[in-house]
Structure formats: structure tokens, C-alpha cells
Protein backbone atom coordinates (compact mmCIF):
# COMPACT_ATOMS: atom_id res chain seq x y z
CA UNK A 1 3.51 -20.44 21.06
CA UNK A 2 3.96 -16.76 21.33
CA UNK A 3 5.44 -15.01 17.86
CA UNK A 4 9.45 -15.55 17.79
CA UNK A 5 10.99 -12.16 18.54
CA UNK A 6 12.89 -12.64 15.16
CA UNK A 7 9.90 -12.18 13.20
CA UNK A 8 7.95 -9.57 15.21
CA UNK A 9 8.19 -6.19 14.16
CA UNK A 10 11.24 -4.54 16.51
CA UNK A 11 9.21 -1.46 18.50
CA UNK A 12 9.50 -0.53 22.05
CA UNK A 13 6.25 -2.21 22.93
CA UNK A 14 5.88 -1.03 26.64
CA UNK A 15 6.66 2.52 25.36
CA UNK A 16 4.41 2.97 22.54
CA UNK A 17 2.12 6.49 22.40
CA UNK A 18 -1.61 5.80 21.08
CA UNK A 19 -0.98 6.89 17.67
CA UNK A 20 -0.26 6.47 14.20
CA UNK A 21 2.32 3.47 13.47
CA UNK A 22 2.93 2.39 9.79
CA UNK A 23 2.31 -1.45 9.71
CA UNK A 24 2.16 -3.53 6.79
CA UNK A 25 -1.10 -3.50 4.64
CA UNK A 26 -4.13 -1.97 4.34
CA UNK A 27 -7.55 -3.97 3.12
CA UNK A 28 -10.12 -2.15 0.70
CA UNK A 29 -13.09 -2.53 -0.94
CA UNK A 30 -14.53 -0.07 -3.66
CA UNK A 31 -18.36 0.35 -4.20
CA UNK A 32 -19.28 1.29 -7.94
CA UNK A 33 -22.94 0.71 -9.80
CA UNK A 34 -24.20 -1.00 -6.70
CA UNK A 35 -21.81 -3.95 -6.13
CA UNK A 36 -18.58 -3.83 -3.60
CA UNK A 37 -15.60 -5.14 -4.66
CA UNK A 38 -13.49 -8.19 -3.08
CA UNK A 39 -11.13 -7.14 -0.28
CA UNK A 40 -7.53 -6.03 -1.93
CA UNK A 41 -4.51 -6.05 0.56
CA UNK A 42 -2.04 -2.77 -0.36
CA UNK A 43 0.89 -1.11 1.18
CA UNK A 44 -0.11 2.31 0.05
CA UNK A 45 -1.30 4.57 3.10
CA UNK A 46 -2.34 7.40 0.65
CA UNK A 47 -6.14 7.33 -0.84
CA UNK A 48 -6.37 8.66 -4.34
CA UNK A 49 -9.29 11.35 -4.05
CA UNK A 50 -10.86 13.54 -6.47
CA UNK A 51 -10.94 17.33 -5.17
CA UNK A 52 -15.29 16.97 -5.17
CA UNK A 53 -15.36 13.83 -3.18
CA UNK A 54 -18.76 14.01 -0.98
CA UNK A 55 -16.82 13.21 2.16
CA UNK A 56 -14.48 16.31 1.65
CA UNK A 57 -17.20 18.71 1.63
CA UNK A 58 -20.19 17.00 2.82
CA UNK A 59 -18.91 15.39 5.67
CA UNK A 60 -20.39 11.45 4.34
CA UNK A 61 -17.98 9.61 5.94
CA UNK A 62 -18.59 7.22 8.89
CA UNK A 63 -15.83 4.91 11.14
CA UNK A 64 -15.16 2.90 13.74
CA UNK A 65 -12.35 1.51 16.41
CA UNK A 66 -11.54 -1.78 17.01
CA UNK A 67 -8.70 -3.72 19.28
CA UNK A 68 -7.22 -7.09 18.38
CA UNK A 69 -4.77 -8.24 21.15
CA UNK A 70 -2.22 -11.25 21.10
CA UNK A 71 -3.20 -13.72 24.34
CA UNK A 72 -1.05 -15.68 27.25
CA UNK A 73 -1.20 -18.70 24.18
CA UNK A 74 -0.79 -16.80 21.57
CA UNK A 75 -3.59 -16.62 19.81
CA UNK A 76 -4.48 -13.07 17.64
CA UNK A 77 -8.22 -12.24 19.20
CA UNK A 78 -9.96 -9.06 18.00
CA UNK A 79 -12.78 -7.59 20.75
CA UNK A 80 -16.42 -7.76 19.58
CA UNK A 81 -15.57 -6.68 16.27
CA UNK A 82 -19.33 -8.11 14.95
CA UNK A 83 -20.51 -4.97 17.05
CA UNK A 84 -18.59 -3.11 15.35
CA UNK A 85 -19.83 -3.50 12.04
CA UNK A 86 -23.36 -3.04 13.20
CA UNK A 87 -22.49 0.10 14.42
CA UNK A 88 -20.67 1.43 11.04
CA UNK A 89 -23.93 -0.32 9.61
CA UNK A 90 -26.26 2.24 11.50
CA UNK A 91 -23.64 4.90 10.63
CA UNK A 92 -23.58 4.24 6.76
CA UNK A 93 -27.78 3.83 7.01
CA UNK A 94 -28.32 7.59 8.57
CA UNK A 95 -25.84 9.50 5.71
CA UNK A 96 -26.75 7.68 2.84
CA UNK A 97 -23.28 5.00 2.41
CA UNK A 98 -23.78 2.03 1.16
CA UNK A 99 -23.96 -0.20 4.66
CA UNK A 100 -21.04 -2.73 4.56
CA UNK A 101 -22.14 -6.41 5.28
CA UNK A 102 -21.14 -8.53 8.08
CA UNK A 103 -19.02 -10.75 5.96
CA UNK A 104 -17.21 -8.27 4.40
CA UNK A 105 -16.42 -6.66 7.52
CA UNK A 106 -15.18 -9.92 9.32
CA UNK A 107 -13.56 -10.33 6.12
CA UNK A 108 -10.68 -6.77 6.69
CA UNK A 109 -10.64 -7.63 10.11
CA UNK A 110 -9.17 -11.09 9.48
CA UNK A 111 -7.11 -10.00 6.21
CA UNK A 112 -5.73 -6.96 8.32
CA UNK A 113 -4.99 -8.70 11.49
CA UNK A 114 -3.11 -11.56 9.56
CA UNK A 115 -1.41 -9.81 7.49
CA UNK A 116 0.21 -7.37 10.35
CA UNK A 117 0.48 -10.14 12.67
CA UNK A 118 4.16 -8.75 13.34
CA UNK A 119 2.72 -5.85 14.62
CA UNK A 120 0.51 -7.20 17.14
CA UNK A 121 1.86 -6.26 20.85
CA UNK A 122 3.06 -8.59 22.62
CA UNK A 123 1.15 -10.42 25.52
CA UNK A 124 1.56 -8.50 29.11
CA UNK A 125 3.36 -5.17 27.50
CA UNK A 126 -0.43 -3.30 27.90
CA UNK A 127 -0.22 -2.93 23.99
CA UNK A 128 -3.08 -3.69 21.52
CA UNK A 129 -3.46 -3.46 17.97
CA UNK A 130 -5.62 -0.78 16.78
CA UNK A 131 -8.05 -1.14 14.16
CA UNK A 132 -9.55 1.55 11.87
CA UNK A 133 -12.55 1.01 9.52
CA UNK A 134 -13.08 3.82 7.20
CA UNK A 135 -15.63 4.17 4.77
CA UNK A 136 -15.79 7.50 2.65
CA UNK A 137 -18.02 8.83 -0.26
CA UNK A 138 -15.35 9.55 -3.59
CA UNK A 139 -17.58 9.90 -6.81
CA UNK A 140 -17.18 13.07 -6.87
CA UNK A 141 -20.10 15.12 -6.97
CA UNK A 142 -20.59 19.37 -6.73
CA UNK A 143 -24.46 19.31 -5.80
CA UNK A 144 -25.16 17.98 -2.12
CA UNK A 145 -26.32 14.24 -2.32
CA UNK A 146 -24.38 10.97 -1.93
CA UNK A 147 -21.75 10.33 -3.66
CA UNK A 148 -21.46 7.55 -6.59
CA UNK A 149 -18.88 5.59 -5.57
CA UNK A 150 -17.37 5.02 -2.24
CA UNK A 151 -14.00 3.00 -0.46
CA UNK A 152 -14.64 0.94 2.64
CA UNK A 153 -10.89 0.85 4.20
CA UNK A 154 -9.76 -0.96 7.17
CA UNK A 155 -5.97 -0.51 8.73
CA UNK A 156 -4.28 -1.56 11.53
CA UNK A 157 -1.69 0.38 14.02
CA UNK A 158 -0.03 -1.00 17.10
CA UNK A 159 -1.13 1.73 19.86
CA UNK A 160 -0.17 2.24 23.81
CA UNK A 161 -2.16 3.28 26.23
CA UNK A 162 -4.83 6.10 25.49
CA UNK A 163 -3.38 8.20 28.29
CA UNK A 164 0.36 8.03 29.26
CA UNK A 165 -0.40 7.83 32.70
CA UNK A 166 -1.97 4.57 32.38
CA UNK A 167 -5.18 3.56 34.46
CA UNK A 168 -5.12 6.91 36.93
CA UNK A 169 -7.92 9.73 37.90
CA UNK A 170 -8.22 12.21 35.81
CA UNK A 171 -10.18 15.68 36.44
CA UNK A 172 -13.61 16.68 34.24
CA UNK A 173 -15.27 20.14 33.09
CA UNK A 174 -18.68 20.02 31.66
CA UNK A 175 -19.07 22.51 29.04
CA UNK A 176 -21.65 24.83 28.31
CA UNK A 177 -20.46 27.08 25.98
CA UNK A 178 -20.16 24.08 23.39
CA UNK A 179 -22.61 21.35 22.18
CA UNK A 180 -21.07 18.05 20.79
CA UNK A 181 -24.83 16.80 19.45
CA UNK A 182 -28.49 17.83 19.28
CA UNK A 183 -31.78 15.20 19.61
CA UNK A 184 -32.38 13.46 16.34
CA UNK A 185 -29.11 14.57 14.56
CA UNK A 186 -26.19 12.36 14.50
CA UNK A 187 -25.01 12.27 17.90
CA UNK A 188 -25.46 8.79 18.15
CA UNK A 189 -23.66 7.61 14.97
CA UNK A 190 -19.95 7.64 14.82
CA UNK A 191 -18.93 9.90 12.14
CA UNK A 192 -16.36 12.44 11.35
CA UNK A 193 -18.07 15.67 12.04
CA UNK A 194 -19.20 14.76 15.49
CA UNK A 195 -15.40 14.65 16.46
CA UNK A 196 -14.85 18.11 14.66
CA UNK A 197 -17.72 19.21 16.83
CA UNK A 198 -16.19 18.69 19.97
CA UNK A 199 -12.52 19.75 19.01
CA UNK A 200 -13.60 23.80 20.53
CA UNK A 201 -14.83 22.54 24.04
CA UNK A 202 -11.63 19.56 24.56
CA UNK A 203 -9.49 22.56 23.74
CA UNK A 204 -11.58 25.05 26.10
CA UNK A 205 -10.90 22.15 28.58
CA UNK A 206 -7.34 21.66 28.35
CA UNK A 207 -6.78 25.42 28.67
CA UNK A 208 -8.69 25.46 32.04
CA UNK A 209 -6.41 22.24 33.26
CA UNK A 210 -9.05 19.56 32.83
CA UNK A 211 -7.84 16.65 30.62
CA UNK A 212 -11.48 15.83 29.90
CA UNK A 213 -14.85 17.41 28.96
CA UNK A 214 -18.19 16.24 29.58
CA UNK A 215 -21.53 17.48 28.08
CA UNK A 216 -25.01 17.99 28.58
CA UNK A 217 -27.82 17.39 26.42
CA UNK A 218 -27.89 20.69 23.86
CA UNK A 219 -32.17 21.08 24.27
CA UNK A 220 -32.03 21.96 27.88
CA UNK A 221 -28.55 21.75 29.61
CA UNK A 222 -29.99 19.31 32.44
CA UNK A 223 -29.09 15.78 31.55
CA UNK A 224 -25.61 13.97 31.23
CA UNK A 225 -24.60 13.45 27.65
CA UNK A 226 -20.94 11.55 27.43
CA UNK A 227 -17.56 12.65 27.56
CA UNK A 228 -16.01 14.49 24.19
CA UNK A 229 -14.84 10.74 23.41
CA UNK A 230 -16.45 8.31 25.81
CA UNK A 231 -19.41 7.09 27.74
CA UNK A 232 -20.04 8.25 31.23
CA UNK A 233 -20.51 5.81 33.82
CA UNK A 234 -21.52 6.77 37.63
CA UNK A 235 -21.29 3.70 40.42
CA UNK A 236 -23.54 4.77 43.16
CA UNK A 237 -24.12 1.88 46.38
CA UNK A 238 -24.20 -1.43 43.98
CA UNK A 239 -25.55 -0.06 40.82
CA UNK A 240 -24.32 0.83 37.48
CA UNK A 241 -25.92 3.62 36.14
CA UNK A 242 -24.83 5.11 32.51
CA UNK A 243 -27.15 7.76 30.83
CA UNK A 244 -30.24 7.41 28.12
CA UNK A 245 -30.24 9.23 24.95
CA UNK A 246 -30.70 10.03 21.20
CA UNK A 247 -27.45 11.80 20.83
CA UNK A 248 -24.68 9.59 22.73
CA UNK A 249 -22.87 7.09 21.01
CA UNK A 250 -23.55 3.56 21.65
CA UNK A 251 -20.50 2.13 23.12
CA UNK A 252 -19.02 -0.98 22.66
CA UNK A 253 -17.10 -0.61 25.74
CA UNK A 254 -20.07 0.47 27.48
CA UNK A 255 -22.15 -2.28 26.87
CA UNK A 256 -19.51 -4.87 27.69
CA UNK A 257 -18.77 -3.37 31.25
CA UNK A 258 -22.73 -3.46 32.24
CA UNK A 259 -22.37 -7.15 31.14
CA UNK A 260 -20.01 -7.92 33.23
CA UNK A 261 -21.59 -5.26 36.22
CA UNK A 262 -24.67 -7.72 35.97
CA UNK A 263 -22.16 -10.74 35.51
CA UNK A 264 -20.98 -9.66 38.93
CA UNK A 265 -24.18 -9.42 40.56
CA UNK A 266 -24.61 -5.33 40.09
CA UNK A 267 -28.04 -3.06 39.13
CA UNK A 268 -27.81 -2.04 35.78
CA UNK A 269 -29.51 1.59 34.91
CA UNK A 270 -29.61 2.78 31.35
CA UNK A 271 -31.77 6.01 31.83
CA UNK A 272 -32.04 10.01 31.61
CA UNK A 273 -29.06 11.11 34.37
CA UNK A 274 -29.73 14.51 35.08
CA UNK A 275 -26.42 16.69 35.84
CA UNK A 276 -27.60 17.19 39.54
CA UNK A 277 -27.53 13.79 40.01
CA UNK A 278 -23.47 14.15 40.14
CA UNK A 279 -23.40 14.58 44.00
CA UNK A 280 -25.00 11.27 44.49
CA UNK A 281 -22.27 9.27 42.50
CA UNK A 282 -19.49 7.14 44.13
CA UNK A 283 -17.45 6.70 41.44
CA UNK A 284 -17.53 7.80 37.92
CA UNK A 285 -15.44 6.70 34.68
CA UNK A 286 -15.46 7.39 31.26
CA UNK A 287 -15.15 4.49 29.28
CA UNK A 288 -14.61 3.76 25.76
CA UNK A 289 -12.18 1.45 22.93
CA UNK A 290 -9.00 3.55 23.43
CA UNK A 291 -8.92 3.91 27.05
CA UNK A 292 -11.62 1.44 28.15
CA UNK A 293 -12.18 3.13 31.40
CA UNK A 294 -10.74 6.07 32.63
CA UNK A 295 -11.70 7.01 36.22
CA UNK A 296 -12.65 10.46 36.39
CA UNK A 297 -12.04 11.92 40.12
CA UNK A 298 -13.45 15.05 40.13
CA UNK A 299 -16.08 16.89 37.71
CA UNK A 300 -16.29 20.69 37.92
CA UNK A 301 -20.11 21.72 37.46
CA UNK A 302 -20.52 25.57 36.88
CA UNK A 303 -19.17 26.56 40.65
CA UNK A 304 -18.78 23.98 42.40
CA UNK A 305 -16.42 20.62 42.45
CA UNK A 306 -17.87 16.91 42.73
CA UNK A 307 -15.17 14.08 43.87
CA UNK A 308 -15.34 10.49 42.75
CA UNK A 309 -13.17 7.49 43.85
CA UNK A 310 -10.36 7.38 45.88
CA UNK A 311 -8.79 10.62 45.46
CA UNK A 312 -5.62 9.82 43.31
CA UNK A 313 -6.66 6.20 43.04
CA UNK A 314 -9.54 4.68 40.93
CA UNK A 315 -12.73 3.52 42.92
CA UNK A 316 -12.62 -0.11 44.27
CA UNK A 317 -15.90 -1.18 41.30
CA UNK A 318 -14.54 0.94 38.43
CA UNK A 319 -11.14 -0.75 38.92
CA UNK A 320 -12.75 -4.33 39.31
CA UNK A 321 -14.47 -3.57 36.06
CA UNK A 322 -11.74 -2.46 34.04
CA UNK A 323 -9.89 -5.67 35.37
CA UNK A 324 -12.51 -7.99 34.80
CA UNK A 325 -12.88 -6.56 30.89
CA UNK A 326 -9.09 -6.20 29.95
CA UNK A 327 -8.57 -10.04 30.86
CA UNK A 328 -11.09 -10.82 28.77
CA UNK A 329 -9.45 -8.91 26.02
CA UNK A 330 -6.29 -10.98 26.17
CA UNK A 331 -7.52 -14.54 27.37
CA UNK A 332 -7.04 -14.53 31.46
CA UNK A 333 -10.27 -14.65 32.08
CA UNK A 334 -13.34 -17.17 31.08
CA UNK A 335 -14.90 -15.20 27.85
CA UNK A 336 -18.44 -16.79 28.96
CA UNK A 337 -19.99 -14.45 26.85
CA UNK A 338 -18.21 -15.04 23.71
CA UNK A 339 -16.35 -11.88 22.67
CA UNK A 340 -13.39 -12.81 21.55
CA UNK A 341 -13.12 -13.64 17.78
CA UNK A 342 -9.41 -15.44 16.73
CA UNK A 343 -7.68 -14.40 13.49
CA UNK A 344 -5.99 -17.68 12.16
């Protein structure tokens, strides 16, 4: 049985922006002489922080994004979040935070989830319930090197759509004048300064009328990085073909949607794309948690313009894929692959 209306919280669910919406509780753990604490549940959306906190001015903080959605039965079912945590894992490892284990991880996802279940969407209004791991170095500390102590945080937010206009084309620039990640840096961890990185080029972007940015590798300039945000993803004939590299983000999404390309009898390339390779593509999409696909219609490469898709419609495989993945999110279609973890 679906949540009764009377005890859900009362938003406009088919209207919501993707942003911030106070919920309930927050889980967190505190790390101190080598131990983490046990999870504690609070109300309090404001973190306590000494002025010479590591994170403030060395930048040793690490996240991720997570989705939990409410199914046709109405069960609470958070995607891959075990992923997740292996990814903040690999984050934590490269700037020195203590990694946080998969059971204390599963641990906030379930205490979170459960304890705003009234502010899970619900089923069929296109909302999810957006999750937020956080984990920060606090001991405070003047000299660069980790920090002492540390908070792992996890909170949860009902969100909308990424982009108001729901699943539609959108138009690309790749950037030169900015790089978003160099080889062996951090490019392919998610952390805060990464994000900071590429604030200069989305702006440059939206100033020239392109809603999105993509980049090249920062060594030479030739090869496809990823979107400010998101993977890039290029259909071409039957194959799926998504770029190799030391600096892109693992994705989540990414992964999941060459699962199901194979699932569905399609080529899957991971390898070095180089930027002339756009002309070649059918379709293209940038794909990632908050939007999980967004079809990308036209890229504009120094002087010239490269079209994707269907003109103001997605491509025919980029919009089986993103239908094929969001049922599996919310339980109308077979999760063969085991993806879907329930919050009791």
C-alpha cells in the first residue's frame, strides 16, 4: 500500500525544482582517535565548524548523490547505493579521509530514508528522493595535512527533475578556455573542488546560450572528457560508446545504462573518443544521477555545429535507455541485475 496522503509530507510533488527541501533528519557519524561513531539521527541542518577546519581551506572534503524512489507497491528502494559508497571510498582514499565502510554507509542510507519516508515522492509524479553523503575534515588544523577529526553526514531532499523541461534536447559547447581536470589529479574522484573547477566554463556556456559544457582532456585538447556534470555517451549504428580516462568521473549512471545497452543486445565501447570523432555519432546524451540522461542535440566544436537525435526530440536508443533505467528505478521493470535495495 502506497503512503496515506494524511501522513505524507503536503508538497506539490509534480512541481518540485531539483533543489534544496528541508525534510526531517539528518544521520551522522564523527571520526575521532581512529574509531567512527554510531549513526545519530538530528534535525539540525547547520554543522558546527571550527574557522581552521581542513575542508574550509584545504578543500578535504569528498561526496556523493544518491536516489531512493517510492515504487507502483510501495516499497522505499534506493538505486545502487553499494556503488555509491565505493565511490566516496576511492574519494576519501586519494585526500587522506578516513574511508567510510560499507556498513556504515548502508547504515545512513536506511536511517535517512526511513526516517523521511514522508518525504519520499510519490509513485508516477517523476519525483525522487535525493540523497547527499558528505564527509568533511573538522579538526582543525593551520599547517596543510589531514585533519584530526572528521563528520561523515548523509541527508535527504525530495528533488524534481534536473532540468525543468523534463527529458528534451538540449544544445552543448566544448570549452577550451577552461579545464575541469588534469591526468593523475582528481578528476576522477568526486570532490568539492572539481565542481568549483568547472563553475567559470558552465557560466562561459550559459552566456553563449548553451545549457551545457563539455570538455576535452587538459594534456592535449583532442579527446572527449565528460560534461561539467555528467558522462558523455555517443550511439553510433548499434554501439554504445562512452569515453576512457584518468580524469572523468566514474558514473553510476553510466555504468548502469551500458548494462542495460548490452542487456539489449548493443556493443559496448569504453575507450579514448577523440573530439573528431563527433561527426560520426548518431545520438549523444549526457547522463548522470540528477538527470540520468539528457539528450544533447547539437555540440558546437570551435566553428562548426554537430547534430544528434531527432532534432527537438531525443534519439530512438537514448530514449529506450533512459526508459529501460527509470523503470528500474521505481519497480516497472524486472531488476534482473539486482539494483534496487528496499528501506524497511
Amino acid at each position: 500500500m502506497n503512503m496515506q496522503d494524511k501522513t505524507r509530507a503536503q508538497l506539490d510533488w509534480k512541481n518540485l525544482p531539483f533543489g534544496y527541501e528541508k525534510t526531517d533528519y539528518n544521520v551522522r557519524y564523527y571520526y575521532k582517535d581512529g574509531t567512527w561513531s554510531a549513526g545519530e539521527l538530528v534535525s539540525d541542518e547547520i554543522i558546527p565548524l571550527h574557522m581552521a577546519a581542513p575542508c574550509l581551506h584545504y578543500g578535504q572534503e569528498a561526496f556523493e548523490g544518491l536516489k531512493a524512489f517510492e515504487t507502483k507497491d510501495g516499497r522505499a528502494v534506493v538505486f545502487r547505493p553499494i556503488e555509491n559508497a565505493h565511490r566516496l571510498q576511492k574519494s576519501c582514499r586519494r585526500i587522506f579521509i578516513p574511508e567510510i565502510p560499507d556498513d556504515m554507509f548502508m547504515d545512513a542510507v536506511q536511517k535517512v530514508v526511513a526516517a523521511n519516508r514522508r518525504f519520499l515522492p510519490p509513485y508516477g509524479t517523476g519525483a525522487s528522493m535525493y540523497l547527499r553523503p558528505l564527509a568533511i575534515g573538522i579538526g582543525a588544523r593551520v599547517g596543510l595535512g589531514p585533519a584530526s577529526e572528521y563528520i561523515f553526514i548523509m541527508f535527504a531532499t525530495p528533488v524534481g527533475p534536473y532540468y525543468k523541461g523534463g527529458f528534451k534536447p538540449v544544445k552543448a559547447l566544448v570549452v577550451e578556455q577552461f579545464d575541469r581536470a588534469a591526468p593523475q589529479g582528481v578528476g576522477d574522484c568526486k570532490v568539492g573542488g572539481n565542481y568549483a573547477a568547472g563553475l567559470a566554463g558552465g557560466e562561459y556556456g550559459h552566456d553563449h546560450g548553451y545549457p551545457v559544457v563539455l570538455y576535452l582532456d587538459s594534456k592535449e585538447h583532442r579527446y572527449i572528457d565528460e560534461f561539467s556534470t555528467s558522462n558523455f555517451i555517443g550511439i553510433k549504428d548499434n554501439t554504445y560508446v562512452t569515453p576512457k580516462s584518468g580524469s572523468i568521473l566514474p558514473s553510476i549512471t553510466n555504468d548502469s545504462l551500458s548494462i542495460i545497452a548490452q542487456d539489449m543486445g548493443m556493443i559496448v565501447e569504453r575507450r579514448p573518443v577523440e573530439a573528431s570523432e563527433l561527426e560520426s555519432f548518431d545520438e549523444v546524451g549526457a547522463v548522470g544521477t540528477a538527470a540520468v540522461i539528457t539528450p544533447v542535440n547539437l555540440i558546437r566544436f570551435r566553428d562548426r555545429n554537430y547534430t544528434f537525435g531527432n532534432g527537438d526530440e531525443p534519439g530512438p536508443v537514448v530514449k529506450k535507455l533512459y526508459d529501460r533505467l527509470t523503470k528500474i528505478q521505481t519497480g516497472d521493470y524486472e531488476d534482473k541485475f539486482g539494483w534496487l535495495y528496499e528501506v524497511k
